[in-house]
N, C-alpha and C. Protein backbone atom coordinates (compact mmCIF):
# COMPACT_ATOMS: atom_id res chain seq x y z
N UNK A 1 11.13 6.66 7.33
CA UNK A 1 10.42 6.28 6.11
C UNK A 1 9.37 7.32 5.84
N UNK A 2 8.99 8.02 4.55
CA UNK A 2 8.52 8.81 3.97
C UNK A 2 7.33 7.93 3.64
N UNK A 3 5.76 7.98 3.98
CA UNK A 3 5.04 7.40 3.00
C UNK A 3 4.42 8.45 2.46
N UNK A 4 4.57 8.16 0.71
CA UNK A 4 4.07 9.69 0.07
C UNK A 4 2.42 9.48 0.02
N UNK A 5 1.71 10.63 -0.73
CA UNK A 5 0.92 11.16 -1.07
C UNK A 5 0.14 9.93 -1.93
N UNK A 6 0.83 9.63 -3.17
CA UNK A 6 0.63 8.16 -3.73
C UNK A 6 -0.15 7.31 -3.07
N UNK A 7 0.65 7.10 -1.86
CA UNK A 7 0.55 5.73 -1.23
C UNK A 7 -0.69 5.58 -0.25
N UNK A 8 -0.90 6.59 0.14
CA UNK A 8 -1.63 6.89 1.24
C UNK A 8 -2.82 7.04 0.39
N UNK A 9 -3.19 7.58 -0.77
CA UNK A 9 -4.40 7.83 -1.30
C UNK A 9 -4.80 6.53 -2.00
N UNK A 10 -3.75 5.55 -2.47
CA UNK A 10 -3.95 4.31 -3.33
C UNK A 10 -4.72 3.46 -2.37
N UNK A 11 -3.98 3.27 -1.10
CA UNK A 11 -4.49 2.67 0.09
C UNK A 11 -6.48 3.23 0.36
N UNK A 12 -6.55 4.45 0.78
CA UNK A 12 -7.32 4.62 1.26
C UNK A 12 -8.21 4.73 -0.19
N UNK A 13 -8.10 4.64 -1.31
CA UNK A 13 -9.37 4.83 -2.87
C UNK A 13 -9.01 2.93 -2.79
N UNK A 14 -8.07 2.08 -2.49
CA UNK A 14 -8.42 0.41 -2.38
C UNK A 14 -9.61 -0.07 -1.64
N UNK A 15 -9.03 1.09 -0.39
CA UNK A 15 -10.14 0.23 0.87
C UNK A 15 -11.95 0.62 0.54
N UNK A 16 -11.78 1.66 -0.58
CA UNK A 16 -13.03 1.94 -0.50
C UNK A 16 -13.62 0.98 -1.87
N UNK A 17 -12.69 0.50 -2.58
CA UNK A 17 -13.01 -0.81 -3.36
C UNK A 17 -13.07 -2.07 -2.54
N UNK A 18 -12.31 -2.54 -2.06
CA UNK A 18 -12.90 -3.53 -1.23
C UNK A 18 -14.17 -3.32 0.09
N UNK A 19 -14.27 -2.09 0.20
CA UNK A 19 -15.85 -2.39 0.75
C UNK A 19 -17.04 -2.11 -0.06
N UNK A 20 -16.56 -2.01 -1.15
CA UNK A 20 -17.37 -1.96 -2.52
C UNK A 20 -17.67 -3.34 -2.67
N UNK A 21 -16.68 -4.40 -2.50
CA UNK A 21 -16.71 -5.73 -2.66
C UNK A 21 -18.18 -6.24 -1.89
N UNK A 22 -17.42 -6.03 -0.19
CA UNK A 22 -18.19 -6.39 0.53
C UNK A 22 -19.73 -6.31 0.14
N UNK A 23 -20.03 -5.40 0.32
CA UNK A 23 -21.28 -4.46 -0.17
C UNK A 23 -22.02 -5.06 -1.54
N UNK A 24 -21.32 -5.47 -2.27
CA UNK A 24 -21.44 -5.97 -3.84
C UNK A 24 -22.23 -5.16 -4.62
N UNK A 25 -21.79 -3.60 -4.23
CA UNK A 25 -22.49 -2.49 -4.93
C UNK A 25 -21.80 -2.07 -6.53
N UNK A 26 -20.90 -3.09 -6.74
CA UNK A 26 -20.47 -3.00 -8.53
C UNK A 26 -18.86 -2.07 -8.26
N UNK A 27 -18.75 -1.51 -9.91
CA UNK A 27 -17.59 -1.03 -9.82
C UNK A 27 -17.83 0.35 -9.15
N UNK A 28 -16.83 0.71 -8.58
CA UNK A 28 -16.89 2.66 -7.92
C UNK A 28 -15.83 3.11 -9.10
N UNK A 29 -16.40 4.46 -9.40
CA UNK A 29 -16.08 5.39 -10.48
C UNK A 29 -15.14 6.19 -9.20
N UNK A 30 -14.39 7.02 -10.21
CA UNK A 30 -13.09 7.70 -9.65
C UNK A 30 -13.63 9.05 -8.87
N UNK A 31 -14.72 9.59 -9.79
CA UNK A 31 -14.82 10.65 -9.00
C UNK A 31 -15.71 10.02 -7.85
N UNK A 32 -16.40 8.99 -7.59
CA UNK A 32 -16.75 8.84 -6.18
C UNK A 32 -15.74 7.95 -5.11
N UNK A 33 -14.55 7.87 -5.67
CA UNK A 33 -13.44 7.26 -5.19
C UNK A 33 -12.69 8.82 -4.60
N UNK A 34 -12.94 9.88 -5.52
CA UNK A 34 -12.29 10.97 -5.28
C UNK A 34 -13.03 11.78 -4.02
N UNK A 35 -13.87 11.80 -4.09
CA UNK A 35 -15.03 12.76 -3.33
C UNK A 35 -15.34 11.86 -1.88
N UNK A 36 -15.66 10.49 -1.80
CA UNK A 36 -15.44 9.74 -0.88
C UNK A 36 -14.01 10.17 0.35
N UNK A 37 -12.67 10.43 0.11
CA UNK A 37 -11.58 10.43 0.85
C UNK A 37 -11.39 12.09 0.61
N UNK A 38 -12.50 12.33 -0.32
CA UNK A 38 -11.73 14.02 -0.50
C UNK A 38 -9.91 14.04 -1.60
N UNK A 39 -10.03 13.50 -2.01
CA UNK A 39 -8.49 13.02 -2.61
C UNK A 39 -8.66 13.75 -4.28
N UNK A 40 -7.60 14.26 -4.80
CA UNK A 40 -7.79 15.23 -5.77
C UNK A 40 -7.76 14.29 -6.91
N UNK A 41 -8.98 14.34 -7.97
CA UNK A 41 -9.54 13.62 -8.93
C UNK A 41 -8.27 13.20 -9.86
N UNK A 42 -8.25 13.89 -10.44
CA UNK A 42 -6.64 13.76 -11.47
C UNK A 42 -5.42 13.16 -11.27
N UNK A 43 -4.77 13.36 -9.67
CA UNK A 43 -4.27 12.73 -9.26
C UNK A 43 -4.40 11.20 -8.94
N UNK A 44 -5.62 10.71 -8.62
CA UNK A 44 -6.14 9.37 -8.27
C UNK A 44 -6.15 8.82 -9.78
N UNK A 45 -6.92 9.54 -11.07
CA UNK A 45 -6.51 8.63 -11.96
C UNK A 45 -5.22 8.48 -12.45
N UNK A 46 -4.30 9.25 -12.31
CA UNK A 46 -2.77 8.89 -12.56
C UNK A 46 -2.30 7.20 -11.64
N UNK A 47 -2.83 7.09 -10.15
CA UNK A 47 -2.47 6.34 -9.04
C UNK A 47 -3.21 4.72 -9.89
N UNK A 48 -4.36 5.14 -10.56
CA UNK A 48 -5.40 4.15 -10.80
C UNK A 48 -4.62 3.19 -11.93
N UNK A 49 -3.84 3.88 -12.58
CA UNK A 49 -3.47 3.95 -14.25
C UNK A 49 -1.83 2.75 -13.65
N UNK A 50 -1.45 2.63 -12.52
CA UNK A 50 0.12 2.20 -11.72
C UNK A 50 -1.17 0.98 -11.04
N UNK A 51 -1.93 1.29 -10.74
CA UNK A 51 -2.83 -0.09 -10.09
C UNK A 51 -3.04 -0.71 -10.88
N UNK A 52 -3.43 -0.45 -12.16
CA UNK A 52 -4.20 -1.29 -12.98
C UNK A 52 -3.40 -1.94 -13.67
N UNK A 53 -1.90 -1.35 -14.09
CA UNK A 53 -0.98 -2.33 -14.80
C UNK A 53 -0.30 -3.45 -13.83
N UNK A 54 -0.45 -3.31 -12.31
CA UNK A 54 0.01 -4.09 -11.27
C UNK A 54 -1.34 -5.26 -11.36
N UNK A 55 -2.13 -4.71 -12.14
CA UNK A 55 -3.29 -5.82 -11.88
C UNK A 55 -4.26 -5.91 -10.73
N UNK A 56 -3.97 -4.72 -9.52
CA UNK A 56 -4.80 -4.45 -8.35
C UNK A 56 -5.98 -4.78 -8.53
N UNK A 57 -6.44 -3.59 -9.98
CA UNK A 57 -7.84 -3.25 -10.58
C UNK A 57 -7.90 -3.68 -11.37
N UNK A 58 -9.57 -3.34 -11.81
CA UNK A 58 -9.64 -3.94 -13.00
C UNK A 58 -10.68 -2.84 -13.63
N UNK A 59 -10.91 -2.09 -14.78
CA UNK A 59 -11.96 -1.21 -15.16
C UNK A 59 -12.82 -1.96 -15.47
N UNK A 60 -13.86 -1.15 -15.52
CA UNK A 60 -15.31 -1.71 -16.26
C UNK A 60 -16.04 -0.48 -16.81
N UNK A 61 -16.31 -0.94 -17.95
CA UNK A 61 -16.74 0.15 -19.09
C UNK A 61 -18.00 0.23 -19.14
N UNK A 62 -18.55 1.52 -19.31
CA UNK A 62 -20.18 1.96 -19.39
C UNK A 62 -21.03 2.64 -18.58
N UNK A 63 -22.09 3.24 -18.54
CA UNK A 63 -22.87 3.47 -17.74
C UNK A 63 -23.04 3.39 -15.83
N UNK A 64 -22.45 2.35 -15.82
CA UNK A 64 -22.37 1.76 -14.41
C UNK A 64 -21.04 1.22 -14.14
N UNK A 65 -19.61 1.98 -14.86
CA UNK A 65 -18.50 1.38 -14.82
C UNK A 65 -17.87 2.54 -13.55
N UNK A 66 -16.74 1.78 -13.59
CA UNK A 66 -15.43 2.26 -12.78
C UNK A 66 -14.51 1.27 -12.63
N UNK A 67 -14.05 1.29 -11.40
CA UNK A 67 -13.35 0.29 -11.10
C UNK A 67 -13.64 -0.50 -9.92
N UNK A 68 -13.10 -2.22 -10.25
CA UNK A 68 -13.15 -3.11 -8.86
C UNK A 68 -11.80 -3.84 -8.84
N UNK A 69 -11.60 -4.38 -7.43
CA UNK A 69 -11.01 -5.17 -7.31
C UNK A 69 -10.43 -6.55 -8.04
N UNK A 70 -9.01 -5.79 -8.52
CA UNK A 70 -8.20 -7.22 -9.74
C UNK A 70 -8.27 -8.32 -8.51
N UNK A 71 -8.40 -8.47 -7.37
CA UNK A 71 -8.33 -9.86 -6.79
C UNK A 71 -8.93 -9.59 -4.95
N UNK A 72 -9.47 -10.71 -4.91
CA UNK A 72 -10.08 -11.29 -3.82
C UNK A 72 -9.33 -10.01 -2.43
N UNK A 73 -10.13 -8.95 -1.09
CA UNK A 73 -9.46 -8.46 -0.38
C UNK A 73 -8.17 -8.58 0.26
N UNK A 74 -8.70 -10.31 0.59
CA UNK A 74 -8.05 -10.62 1.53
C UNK A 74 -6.53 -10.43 0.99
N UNK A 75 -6.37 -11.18 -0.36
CA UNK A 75 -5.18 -11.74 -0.98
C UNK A 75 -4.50 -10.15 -2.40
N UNK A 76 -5.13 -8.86 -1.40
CA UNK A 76 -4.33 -7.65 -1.40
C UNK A 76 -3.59 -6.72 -0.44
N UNK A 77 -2.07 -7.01 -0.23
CA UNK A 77 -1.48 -6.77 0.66
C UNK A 77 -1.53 -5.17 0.78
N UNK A 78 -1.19 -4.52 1.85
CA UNK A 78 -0.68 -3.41 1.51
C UNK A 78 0.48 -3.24 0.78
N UNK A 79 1.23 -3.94 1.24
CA UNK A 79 2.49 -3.84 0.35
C UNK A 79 2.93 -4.10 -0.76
N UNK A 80 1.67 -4.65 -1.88
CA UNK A 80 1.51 -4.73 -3.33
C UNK A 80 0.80 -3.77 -3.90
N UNK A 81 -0.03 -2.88 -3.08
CA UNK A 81 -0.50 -1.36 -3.19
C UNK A 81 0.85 -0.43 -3.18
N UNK A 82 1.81 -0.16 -2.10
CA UNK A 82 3.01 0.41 -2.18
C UNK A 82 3.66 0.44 -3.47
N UNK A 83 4.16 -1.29 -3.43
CA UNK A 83 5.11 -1.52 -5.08
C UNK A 83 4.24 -0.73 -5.70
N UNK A 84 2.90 -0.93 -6.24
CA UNK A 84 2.67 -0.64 -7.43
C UNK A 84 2.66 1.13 -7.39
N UNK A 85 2.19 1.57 -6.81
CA UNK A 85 2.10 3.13 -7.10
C UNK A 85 3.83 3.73 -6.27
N UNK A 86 4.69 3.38 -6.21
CA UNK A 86 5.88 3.82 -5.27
C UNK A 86 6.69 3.13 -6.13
N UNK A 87 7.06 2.18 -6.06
CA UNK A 87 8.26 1.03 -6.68
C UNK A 87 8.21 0.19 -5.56
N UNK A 88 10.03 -0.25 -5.39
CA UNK A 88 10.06 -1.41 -3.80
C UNK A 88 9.89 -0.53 -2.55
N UNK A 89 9.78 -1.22 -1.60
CA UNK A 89 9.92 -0.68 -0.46
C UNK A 89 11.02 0.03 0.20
N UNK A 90 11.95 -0.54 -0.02
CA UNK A 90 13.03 0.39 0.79
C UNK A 90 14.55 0.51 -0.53
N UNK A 91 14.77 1.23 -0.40
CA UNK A 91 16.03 1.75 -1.93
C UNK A 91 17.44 2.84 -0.51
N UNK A 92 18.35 2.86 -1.11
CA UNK A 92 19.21 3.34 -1.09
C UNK A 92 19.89 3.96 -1.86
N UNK A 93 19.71 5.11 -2.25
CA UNK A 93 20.36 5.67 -3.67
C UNK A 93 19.93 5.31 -4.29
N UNK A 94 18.61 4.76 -4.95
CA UNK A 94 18.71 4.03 -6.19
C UNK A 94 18.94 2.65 -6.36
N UNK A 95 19.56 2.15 -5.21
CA UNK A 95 19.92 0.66 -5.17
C UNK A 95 19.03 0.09 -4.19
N UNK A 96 18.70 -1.18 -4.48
CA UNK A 96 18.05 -2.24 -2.90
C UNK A 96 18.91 -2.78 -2.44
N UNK A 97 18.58 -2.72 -0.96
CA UNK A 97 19.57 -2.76 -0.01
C UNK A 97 20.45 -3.68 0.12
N UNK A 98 19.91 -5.22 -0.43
CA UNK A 98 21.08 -5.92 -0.82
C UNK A 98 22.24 -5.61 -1.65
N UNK A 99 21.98 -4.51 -2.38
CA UNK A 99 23.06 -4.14 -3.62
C UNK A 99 24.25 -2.82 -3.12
N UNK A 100 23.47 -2.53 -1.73
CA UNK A 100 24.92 -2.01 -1.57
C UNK A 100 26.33 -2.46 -0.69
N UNK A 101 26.84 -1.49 -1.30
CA UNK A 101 28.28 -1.96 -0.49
C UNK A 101 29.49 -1.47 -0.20
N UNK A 102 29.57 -1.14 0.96
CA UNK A 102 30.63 -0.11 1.99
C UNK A 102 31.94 -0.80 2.14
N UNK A 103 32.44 0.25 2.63
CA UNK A 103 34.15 -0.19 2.88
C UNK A 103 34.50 0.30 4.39
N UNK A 104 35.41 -0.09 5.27
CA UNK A 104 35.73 -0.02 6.25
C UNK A 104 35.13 0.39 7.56
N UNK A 105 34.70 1.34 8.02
CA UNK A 105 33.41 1.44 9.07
C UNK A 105 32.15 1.48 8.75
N UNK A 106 32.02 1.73 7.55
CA UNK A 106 30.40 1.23 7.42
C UNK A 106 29.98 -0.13 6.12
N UNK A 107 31.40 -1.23 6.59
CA UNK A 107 31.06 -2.19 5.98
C UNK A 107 29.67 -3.17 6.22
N UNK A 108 29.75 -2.84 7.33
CA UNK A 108 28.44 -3.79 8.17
C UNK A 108 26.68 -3.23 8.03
N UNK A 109 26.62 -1.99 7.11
CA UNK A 109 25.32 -1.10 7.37
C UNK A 109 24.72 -1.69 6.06
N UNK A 110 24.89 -2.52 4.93
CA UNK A 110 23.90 -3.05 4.39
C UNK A 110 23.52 -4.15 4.70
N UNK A 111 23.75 -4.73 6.02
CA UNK A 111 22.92 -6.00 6.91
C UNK A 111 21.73 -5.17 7.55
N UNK A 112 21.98 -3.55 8.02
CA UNK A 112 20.91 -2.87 8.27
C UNK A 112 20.07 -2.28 7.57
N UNK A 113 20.19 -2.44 6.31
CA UNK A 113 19.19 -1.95 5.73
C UNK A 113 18.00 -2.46 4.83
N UNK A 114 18.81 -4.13 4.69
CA UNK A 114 18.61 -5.12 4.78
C UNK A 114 17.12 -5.43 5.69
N UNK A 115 17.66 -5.27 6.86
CA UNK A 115 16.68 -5.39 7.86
C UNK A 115 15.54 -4.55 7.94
N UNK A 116 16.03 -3.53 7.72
CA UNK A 116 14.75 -2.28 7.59
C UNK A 116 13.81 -2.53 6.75
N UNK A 117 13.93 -3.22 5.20
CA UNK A 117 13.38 -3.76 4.25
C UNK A 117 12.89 -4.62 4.69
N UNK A 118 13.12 -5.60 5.73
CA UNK A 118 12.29 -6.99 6.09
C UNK A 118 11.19 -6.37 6.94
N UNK A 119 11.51 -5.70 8.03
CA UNK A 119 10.23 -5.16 8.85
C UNK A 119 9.44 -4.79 8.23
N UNK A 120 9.67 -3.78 7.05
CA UNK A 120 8.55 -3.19 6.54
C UNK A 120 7.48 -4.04 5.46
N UNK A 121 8.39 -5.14 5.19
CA UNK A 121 7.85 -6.18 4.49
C UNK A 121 7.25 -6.87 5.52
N UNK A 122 7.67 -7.15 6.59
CA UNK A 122 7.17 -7.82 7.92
C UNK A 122 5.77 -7.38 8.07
N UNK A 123 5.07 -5.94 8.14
CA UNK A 123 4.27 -5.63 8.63
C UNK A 123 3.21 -5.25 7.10
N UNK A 124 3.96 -4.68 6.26
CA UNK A 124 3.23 -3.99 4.78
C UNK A 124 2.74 -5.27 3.81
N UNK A 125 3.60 -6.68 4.02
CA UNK A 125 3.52 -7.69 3.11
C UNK A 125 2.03 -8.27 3.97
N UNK A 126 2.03 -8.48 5.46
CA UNK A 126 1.09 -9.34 6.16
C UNK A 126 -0.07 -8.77 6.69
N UNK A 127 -0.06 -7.56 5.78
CA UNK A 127 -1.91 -6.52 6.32
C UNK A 127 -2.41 -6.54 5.05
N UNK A 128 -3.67 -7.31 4.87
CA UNK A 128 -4.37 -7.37 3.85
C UNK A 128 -5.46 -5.49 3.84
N UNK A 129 -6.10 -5.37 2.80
CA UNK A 129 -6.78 -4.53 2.76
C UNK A 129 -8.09 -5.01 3.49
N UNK A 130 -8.43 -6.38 3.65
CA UNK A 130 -9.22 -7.69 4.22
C UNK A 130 -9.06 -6.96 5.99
N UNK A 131 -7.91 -7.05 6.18
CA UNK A 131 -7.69 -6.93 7.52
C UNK A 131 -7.43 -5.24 7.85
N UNK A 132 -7.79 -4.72 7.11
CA UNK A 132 -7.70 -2.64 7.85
C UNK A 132 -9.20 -2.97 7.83
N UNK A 133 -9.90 -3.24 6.58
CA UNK A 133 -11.29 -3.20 6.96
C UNK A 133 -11.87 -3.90 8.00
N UNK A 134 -11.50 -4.99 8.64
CA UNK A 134 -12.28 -5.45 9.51
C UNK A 134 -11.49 -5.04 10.85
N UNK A 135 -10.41 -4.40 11.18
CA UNK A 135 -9.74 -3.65 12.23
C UNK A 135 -8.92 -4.84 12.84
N UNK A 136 -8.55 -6.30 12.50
CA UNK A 136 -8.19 -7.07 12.44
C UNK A 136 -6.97 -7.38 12.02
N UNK A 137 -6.23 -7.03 12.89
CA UNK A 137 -4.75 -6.43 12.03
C UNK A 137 -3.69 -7.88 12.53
N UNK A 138 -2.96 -7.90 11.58
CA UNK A 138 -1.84 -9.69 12.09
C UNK A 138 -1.80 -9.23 13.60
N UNK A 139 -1.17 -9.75 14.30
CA UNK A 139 -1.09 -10.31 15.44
C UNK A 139 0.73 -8.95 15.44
N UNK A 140 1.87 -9.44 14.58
CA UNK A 140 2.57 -8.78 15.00
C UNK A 140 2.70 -7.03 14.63
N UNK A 141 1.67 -6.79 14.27
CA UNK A 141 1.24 -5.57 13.73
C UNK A 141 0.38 -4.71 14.77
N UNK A 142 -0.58 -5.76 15.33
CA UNK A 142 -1.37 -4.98 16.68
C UNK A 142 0.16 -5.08 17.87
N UNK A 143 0.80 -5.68 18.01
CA UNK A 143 1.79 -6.04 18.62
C UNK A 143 2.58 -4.24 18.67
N UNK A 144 2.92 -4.52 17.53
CA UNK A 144 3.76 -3.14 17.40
C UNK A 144 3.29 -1.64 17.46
N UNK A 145 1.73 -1.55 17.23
CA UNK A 145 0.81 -0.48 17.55
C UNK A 145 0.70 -0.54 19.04
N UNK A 146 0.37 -1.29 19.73
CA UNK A 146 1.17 -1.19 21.41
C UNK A 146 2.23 -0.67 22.02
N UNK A 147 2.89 -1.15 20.62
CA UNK A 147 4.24 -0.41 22.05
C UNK A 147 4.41 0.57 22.44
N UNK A 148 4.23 1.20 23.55
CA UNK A 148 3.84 2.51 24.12
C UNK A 148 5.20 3.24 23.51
N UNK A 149 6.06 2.97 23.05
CA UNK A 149 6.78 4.41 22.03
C UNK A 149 5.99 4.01 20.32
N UNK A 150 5.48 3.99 20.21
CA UNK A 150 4.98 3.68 18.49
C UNK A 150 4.60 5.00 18.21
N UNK A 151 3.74 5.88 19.34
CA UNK A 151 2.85 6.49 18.61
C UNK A 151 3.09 7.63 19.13
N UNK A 152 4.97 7.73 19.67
CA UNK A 152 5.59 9.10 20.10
C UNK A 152 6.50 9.73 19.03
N UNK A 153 6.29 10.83 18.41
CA UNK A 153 7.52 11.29 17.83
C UNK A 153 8.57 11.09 18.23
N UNK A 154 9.67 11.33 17.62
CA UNK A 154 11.25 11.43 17.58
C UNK A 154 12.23 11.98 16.80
């Protein structure tokens, strides 16, 4: 799995809105969303513009505007950050993985890909932005950051 450029910057310009929350220091403007992670300005408002029609965010206009949080930390998954700036999680050609379909030895490989889509929903659907900030990660998520091959190449 590829996580792009997108994803990784949407994530890390969220988390710095939800500790904006915390904090209840108002909306954060882009260029201190930008300059904060170091993340290239122009690019983040393209990412902002895929959040905001997902409803993530929300702008606020004026003097003291930017952007905050379209909803409560907790009840922002990572994996509704993904959809929105990426699409679904896992595709095949163009298709989700339920939609494809093989013939003779690799009749059985869209039950696997299938599956690949659930893990990542397994772990991306059940980590709030709530839970990176407080280092409080689900249970089967610290689980899987354990397993002494997680954090070996291959």
């Amino acid at each position: 799995m590829d996580i792009s450029a997108r994803v990784d910057y949407a994530v890390r310009a969220m988390l710095i809105l939800a500790d904006a929350e915390i904090q209840a220091s108002g909306p954060v403007s882009v260029d201190t969303l930008a300059t904060e992670q170091k993340l290239p300005r122009k690019f983040l408002e393209a990412i902002f513009a895929d959040l905001r029609r997902a409803q993530l965010v929300v702008s606020r206009r004026g003097a003291r505007g930017g952007y905050v949080l379209g909803r409560p930390r907790a009840e922002i998954s990572v994996g509704d950050i993904f959809r929105a700036v990426d699409g679904p999680l896992a595709e095949v050609r163009g298709l989700r993985p339920h939609e494809t379909h093989y013939q003779g030895v690799a009749a059985n490989l869209p039950g696997l890909w299938v599956a690949v889509r659930a893990s990542l929903r397994e772990v991306l659907d059940e980590t709030s932005l709530d839970d990176l900030l407080s280092g409080n990660l689900p249970d089967r998520v610290r689980q899987l950051v354990k397993t002494p091959d997680a954090w070996r190449n291959r």
